[in-house]
PDB file of N, CA and C in Angstrom:
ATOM      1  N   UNK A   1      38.602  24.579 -12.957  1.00  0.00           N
ATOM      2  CA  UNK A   1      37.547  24.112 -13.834  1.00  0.00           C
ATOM      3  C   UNK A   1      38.048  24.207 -15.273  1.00  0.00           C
ATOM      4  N   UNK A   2      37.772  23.498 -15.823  1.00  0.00           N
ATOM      5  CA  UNK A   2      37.676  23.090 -17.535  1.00  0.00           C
ATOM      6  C   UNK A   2      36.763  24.305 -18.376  1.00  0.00           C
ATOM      7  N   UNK A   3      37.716  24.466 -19.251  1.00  0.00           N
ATOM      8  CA  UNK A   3      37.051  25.028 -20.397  1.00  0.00           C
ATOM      9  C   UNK A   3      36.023  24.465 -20.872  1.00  0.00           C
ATOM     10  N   UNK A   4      34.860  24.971 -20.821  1.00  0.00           N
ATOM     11  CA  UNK A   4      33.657  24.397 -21.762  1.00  0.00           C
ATOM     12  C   UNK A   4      32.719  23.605 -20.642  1.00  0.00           C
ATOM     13  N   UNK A   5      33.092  23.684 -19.569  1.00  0.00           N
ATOM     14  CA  UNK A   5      32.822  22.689 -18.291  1.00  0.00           C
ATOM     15  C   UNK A   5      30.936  23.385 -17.812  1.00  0.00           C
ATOM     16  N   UNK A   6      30.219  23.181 -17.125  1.00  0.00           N
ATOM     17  CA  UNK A   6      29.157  23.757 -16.831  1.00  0.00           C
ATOM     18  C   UNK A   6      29.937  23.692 -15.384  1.00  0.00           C
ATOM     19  N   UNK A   7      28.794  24.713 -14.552  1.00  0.00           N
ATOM     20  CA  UNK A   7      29.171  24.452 -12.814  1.00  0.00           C
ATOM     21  C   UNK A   7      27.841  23.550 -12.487  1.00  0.00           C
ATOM     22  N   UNK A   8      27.476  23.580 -13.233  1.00  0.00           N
ATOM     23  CA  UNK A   8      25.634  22.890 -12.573  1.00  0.00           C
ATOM     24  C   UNK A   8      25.932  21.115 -13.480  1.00  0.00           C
ATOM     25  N   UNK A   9      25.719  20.447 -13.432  1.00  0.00           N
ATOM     26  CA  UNK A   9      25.640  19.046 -13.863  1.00  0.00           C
ATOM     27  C   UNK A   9      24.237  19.096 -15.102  1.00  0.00           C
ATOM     28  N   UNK A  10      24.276  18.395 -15.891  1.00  0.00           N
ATOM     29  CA  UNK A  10      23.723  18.391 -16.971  1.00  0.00           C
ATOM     30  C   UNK A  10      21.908  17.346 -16.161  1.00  0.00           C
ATOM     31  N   UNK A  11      21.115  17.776 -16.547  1.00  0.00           N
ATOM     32  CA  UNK A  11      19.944  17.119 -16.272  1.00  0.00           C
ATOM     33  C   UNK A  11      19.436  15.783 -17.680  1.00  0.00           C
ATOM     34  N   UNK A  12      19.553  14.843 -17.169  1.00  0.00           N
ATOM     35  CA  UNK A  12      19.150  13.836 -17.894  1.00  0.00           C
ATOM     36  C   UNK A  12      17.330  13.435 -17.574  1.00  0.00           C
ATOM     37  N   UNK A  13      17.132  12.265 -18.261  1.00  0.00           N
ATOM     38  CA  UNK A  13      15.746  11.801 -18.466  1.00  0.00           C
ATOM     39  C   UNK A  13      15.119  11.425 -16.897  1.00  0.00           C
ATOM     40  N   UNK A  14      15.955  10.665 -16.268  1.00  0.00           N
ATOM     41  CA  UNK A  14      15.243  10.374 -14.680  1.00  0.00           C
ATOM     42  C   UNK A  14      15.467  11.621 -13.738  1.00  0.00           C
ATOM     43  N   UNK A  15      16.139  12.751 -14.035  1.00  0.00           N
ATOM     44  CA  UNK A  15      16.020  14.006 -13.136  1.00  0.00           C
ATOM     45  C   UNK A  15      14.634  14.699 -13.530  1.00  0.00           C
ATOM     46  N   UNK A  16      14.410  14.670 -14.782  1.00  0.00           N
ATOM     47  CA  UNK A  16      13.576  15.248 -15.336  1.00  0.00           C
ATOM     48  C   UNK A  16      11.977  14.395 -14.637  1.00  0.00           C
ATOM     49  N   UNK A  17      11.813  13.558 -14.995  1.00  0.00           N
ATOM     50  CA  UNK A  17      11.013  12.408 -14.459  1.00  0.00           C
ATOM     51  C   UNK A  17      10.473  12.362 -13.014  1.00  0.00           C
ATOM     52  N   UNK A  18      11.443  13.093 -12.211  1.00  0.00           N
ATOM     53  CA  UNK A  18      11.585  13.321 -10.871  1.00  0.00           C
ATOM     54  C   UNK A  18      10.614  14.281 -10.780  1.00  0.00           C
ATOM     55  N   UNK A  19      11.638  15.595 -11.339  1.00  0.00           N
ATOM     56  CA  UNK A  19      11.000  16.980 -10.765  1.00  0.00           C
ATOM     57  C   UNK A  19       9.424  16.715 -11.402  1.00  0.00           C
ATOM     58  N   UNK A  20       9.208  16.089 -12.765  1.00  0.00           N
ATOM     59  CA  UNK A  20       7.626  16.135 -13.481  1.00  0.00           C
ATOM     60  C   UNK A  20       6.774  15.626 -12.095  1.00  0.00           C
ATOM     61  N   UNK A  21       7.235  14.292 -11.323  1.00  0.00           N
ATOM     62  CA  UNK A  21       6.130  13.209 -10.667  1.00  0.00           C
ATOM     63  C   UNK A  21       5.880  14.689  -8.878  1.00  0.00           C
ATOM     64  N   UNK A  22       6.879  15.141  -8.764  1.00  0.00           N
ATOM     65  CA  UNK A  22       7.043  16.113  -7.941  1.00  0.00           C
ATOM     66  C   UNK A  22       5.961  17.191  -8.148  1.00  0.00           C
ATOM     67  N   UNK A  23       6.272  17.994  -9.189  1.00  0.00           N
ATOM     68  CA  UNK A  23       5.128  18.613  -9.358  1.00  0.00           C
ATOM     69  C   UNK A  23       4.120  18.848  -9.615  1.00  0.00           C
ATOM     70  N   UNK A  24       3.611  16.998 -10.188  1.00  0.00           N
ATOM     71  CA  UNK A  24       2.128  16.657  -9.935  1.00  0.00           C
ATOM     72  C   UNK A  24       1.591  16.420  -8.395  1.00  0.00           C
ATOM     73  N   UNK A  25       2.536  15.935  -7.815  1.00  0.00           N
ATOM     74  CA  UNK A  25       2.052  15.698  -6.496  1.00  0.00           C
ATOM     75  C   UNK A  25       2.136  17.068  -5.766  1.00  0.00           C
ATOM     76  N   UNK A  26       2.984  18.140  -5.981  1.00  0.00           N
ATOM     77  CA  UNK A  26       2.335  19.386  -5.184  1.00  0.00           C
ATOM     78  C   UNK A  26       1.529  20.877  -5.645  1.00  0.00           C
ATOM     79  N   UNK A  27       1.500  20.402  -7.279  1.00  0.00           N
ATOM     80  CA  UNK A  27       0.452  21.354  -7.582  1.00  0.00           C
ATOM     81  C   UNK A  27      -0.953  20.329  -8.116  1.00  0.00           C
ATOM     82  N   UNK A  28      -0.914  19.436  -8.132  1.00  0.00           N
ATOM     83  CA  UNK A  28      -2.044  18.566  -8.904  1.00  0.00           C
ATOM     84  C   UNK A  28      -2.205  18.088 -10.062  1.00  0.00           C
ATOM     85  N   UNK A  29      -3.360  17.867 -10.490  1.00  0.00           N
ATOM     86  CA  UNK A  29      -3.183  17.350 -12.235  1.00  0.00           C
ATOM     87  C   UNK A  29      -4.474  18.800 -12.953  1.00  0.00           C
ATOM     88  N   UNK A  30      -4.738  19.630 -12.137  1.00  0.00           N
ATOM     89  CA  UNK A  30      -5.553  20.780 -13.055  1.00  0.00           C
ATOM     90  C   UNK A  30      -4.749  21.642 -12.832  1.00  0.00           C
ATOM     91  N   UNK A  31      -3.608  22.044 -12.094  1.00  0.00           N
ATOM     92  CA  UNK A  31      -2.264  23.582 -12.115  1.00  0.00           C
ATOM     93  C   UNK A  31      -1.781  23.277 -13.126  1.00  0.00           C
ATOM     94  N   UNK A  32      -1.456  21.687 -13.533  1.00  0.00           N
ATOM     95  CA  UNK A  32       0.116  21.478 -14.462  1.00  0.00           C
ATOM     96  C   UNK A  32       0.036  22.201 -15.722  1.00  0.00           C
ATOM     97  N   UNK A  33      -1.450  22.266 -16.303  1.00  0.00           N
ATOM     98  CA  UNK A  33      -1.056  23.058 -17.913  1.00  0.00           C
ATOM     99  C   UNK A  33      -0.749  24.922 -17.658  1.00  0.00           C
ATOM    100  N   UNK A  34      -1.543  25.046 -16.634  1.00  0.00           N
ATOM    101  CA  UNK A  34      -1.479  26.419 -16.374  1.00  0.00           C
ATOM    102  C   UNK A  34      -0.352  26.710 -15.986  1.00  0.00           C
ATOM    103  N   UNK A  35       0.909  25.911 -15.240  1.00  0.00           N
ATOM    104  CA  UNK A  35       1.795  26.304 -15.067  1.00  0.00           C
ATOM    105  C   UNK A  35       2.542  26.051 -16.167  1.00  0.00           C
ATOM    106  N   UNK A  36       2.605  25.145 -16.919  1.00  0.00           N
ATOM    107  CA  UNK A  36       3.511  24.939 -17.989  1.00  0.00           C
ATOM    108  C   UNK A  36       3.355  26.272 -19.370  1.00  0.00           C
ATOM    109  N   UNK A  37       2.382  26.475 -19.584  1.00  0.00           N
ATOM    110  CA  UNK A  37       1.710  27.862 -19.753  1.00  0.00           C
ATOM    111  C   UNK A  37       2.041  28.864 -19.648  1.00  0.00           C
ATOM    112  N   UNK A  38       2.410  29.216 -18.083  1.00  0.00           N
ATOM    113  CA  UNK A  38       2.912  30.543 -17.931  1.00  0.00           C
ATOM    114  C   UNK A  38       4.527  30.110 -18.343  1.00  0.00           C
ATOM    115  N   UNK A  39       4.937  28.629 -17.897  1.00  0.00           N
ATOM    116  CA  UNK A  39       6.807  28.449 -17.959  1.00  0.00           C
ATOM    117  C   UNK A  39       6.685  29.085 -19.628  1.00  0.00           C
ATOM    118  N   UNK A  40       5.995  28.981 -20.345  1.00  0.00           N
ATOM    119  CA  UNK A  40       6.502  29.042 -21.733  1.00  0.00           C
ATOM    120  C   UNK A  40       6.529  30.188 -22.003  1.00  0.00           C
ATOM    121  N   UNK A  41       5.437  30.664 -21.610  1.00  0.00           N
ATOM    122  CA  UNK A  41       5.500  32.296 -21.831  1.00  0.00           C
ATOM    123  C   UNK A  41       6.804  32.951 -21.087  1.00  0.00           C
ATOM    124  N   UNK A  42       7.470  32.785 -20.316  1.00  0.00           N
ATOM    125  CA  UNK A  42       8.666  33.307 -19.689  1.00  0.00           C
ATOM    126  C   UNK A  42       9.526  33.085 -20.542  1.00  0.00           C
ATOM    127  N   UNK A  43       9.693  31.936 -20.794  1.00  0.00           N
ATOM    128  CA  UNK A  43      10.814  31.459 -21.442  1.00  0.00           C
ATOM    129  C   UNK A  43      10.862  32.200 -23.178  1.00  0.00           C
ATOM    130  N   UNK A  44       9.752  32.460 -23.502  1.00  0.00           N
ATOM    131  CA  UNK A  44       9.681  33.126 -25.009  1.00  0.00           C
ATOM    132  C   UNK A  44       9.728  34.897 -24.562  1.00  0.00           C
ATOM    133  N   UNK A  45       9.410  35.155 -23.329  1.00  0.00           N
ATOM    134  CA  UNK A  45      10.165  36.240 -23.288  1.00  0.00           C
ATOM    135  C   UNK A  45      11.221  36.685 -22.902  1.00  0.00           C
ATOM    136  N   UNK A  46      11.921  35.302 -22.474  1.00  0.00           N
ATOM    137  CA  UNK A  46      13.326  35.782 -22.111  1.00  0.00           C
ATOM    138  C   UNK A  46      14.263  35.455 -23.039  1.00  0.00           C
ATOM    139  N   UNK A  47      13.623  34.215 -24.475  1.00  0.00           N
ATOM    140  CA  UNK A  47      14.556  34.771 -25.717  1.00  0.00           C
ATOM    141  C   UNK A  47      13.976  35.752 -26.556  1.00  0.00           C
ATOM    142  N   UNK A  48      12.857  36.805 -26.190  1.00  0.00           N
ATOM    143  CA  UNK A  48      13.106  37.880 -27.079  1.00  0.00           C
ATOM    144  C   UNK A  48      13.446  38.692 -26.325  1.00  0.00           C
ATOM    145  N   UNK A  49      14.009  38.874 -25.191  1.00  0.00           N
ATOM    146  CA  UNK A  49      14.971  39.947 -24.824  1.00  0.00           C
ATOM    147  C   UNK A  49      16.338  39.942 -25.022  1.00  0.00           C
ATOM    148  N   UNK A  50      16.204  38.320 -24.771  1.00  0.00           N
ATOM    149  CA  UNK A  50      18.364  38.360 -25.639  1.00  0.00           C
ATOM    150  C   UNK A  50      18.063  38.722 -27.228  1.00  0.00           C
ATOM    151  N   UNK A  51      17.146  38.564 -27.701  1.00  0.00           N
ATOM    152  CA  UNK A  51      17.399  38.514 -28.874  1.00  0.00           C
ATOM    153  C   UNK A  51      17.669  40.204 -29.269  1.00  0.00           C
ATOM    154  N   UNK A  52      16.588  40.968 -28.310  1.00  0.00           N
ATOM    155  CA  UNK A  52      16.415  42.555 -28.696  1.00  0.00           C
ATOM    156  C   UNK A  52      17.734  42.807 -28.031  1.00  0.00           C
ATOM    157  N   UNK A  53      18.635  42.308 -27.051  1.00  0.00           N
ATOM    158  CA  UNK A  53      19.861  42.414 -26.960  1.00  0.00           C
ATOM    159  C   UNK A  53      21.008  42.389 -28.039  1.00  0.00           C
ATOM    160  N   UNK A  54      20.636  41.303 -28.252  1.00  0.00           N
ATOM    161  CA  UNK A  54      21.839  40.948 -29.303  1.00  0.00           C
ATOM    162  C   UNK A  54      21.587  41.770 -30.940  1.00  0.00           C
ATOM    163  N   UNK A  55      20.264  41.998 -30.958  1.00  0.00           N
ATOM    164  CA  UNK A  55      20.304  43.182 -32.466  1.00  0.00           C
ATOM    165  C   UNK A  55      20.812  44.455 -32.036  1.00  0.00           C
ATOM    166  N   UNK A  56      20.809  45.163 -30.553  1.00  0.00           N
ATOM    167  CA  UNK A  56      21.211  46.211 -30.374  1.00  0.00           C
ATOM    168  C   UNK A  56      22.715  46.285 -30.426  1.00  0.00           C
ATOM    169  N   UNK A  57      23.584  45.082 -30.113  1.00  0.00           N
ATOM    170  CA  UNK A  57      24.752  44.894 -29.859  1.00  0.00           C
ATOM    171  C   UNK A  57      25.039  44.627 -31.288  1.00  0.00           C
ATOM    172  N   UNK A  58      24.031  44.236 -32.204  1.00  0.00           N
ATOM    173  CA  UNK A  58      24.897  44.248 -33.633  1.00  0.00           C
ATOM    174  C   UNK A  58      24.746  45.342 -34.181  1.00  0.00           C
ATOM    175  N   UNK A  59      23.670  46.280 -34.396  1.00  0.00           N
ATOM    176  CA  UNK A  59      23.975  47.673 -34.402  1.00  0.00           C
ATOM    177  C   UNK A  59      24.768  48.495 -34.354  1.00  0.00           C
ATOM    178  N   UNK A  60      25.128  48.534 -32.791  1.00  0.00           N
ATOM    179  CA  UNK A  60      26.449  49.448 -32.422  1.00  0.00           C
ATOM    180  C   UNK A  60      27.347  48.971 -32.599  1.00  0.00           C
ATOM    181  N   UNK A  61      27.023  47.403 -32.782  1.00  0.00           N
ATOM    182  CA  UNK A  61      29.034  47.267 -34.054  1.00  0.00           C
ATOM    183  C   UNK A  61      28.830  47.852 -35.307  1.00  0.00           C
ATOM    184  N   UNK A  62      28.125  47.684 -35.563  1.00  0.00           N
ATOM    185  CA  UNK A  62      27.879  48.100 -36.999  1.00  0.00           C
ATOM    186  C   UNK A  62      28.088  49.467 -37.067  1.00  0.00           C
ATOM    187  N   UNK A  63      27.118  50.092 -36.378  1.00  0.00           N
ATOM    188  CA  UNK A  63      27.407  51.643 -36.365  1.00  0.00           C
ATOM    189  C   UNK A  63      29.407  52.175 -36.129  1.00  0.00           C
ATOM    190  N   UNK A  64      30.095  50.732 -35.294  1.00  0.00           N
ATOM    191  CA  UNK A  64      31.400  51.121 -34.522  1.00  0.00           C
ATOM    192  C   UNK A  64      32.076  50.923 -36.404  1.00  0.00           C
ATOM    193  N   UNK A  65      31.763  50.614 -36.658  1.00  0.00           N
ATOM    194  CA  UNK A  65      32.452  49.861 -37.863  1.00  0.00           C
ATOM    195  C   UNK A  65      33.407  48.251 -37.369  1.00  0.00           C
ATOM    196  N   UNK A  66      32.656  47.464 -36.579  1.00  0.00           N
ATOM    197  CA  UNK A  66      33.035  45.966 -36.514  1.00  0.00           C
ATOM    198  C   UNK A  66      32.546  45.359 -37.338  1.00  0.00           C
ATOM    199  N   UNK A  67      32.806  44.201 -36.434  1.00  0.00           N
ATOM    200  CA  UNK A  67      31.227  42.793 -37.808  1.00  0.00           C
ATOM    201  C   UNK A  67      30.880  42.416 -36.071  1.00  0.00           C
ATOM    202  N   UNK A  68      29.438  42.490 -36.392  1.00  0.00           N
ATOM    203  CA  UNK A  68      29.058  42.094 -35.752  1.00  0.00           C
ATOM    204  C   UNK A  68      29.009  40.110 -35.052  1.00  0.00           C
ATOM    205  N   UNK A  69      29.514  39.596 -35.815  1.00  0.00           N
ATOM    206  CA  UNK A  69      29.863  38.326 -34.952  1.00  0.00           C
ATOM    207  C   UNK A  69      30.622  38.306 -34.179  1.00  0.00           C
ATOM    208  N   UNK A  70      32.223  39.512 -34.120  1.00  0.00           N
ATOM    209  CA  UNK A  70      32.662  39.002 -33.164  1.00  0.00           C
ATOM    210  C   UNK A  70      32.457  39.937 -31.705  1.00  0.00           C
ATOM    211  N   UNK A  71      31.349  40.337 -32.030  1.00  0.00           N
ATOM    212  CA  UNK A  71      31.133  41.391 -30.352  1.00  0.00           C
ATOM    213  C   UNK A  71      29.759  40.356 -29.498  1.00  0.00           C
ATOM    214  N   UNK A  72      28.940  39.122 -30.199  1.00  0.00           N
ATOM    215  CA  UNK A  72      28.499  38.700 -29.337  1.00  0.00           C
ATOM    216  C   UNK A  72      29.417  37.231 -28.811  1.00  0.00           C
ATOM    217  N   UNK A  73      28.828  36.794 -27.636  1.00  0.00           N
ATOM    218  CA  UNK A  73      29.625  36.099 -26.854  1.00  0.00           C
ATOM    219  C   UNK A  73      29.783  34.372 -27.627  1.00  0.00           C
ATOM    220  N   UNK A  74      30.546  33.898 -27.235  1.00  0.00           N
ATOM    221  CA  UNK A  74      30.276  32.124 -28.034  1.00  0.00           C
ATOM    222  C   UNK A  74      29.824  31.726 -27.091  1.00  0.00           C
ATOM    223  N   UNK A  75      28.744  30.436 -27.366  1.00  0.00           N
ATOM    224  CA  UNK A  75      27.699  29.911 -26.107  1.00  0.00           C
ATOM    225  C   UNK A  75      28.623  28.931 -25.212  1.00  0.00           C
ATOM    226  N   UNK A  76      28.613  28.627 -23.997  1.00  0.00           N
ATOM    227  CA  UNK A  76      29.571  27.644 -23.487  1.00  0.00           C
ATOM    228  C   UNK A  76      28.691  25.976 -23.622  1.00  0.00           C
ATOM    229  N   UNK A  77      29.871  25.381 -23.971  1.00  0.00           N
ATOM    230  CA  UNK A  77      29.362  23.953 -24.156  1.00  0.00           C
ATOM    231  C   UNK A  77      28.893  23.100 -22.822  1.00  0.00           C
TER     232      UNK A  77
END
């Protein structure tokens, strides 16, 4: 595999389109906000846990005497 490569394939506009018409047809049209709802709330707590990650990890560089940019990871393309 390639540097910078994903293992999963990138989701475009008609995958997306798919899974949406999908999950009207098996949760309905009164689940969809409630689920989209809770998706968001997950998703905003799972970037403030990287985030409370990544201040702790700049910390203890800091405290190590690093710089903290180069102890977190670079994102893969």
């Amino acid at each position: 595999m390639k540097e910078g490569e994903s293992v999963f394939p990138s989701i475009g506009i008609p995958e997306l389109v798919l899974i949406l018409v999908i999950a009207l047809v098996v949760f309905g049209p009164a689940r969809l906000p409630e689920i989209g709802r809770a998706l968001g709330q997950a998703i905003r707590s799972f970037k403030g846990a990287l985030n409370d990650i990544e201040k702790v990890m700049d910390e203890e560089a800091a405290r190590q005497g690093e710089e903290p940019e180069k102890v977190r990871r670079t994102p893969a393309h």
